[in-house]
Protein backbone atom coordinates (compact mmCIF):
# COMPACT_ATOMS: atom_id res chain seq x y z
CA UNK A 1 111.30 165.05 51.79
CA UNK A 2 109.44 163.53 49.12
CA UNK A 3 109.09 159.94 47.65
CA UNK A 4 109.79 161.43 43.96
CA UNK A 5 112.41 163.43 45.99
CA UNK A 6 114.49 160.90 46.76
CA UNK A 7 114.05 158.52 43.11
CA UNK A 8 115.29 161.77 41.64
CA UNK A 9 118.04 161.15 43.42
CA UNK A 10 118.46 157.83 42.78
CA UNK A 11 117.12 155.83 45.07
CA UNK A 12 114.91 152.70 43.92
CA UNK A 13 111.66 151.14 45.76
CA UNK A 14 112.66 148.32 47.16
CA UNK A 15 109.59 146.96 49.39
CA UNK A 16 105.81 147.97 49.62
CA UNK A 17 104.45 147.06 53.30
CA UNK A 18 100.36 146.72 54.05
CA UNK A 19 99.84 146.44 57.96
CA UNK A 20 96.40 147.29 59.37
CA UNK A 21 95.74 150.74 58.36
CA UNK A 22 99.42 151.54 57.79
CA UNK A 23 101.72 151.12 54.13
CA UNK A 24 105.12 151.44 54.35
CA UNK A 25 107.97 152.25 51.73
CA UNK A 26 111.29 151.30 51.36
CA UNK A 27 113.79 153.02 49.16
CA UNK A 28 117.54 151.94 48.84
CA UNK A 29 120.32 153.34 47.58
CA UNK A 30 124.16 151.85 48.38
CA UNK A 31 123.78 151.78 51.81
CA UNK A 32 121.11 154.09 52.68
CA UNK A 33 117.61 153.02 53.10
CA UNK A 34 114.45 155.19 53.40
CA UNK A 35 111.20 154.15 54.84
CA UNK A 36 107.80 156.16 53.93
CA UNK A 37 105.14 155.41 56.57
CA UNK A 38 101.76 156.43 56.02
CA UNK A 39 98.16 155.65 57.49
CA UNK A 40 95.76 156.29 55.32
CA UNK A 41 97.73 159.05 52.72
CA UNK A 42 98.64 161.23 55.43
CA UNK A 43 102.34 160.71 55.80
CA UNK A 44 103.33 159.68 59.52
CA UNK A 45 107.37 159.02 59.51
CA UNK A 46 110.41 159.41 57.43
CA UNK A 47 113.11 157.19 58.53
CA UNK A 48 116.57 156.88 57.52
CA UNK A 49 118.97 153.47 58.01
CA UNK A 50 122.28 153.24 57.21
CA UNK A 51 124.01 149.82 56.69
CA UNK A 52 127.20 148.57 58.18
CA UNK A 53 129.97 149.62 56.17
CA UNK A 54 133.16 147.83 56.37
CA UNK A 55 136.61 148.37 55.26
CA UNK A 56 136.09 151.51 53.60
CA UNK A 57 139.32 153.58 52.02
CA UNK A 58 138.94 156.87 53.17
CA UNK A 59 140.76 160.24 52.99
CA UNK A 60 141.15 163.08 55.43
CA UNK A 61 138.39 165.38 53.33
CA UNK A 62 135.84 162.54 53.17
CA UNK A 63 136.48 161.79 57.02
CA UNK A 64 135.93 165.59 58.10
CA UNK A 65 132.34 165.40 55.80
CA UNK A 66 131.13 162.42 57.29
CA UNK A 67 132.38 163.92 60.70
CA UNK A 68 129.84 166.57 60.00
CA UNK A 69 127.35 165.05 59.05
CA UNK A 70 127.12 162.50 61.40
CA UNK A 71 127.77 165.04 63.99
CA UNK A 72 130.71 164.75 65.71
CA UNK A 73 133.50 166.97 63.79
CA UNK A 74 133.98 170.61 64.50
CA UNK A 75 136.55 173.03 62.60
C-alpha cells in the first residue's frame, strides 16, 4: 500500500510528523486512519487505527462483512 494508494481512495492527509530521523503520515478517512512511517525515504511501517464507533444501525449482511474482516465470522 501506497500513499497515492490510499488518496485515490479517498483518504485526506491529515498530519505531517518530523521526529529525529523519522516523518510520519497520517491519512483519515471516516473512521479509519493510516499512518506512513519512514526514516529517511525508506518506508518502515504501515499502520491502520480504527476509531470508536458508536451506535451504528446495522444489518445482518453488513454484520457478516465486518465479521470477516475483522476476523471472527465463518460461513
Amino acid at each position: 500500500m501506497t500513499e497515492p494508494e490510499i488518496i485515490k481512495m479517498g483518504f485526506n492527509l491529515q498530519k505531517e510528523n518530523k521526529h529525529d530521523q523519522f516523518n510520519t503520515n497520517r491519512y483519515s478517512k471516516g473512521i479509519l486512519e493510516v499512518e506512513f512511517t519512514y526514516e529517511g525515504k525508506k518506508l518502515l511501517s504501515t499502520e491502520l487505527t480504527i476509531s470508536e464507533l458508536n451506535c451504528m444501525p446495522v444489518n445482518l449482511e453488513q454484520m457478516k462483512v465486518l465479521s470477516i474482516i475483522l476476523g471472527s465470522y465463518k460461513e
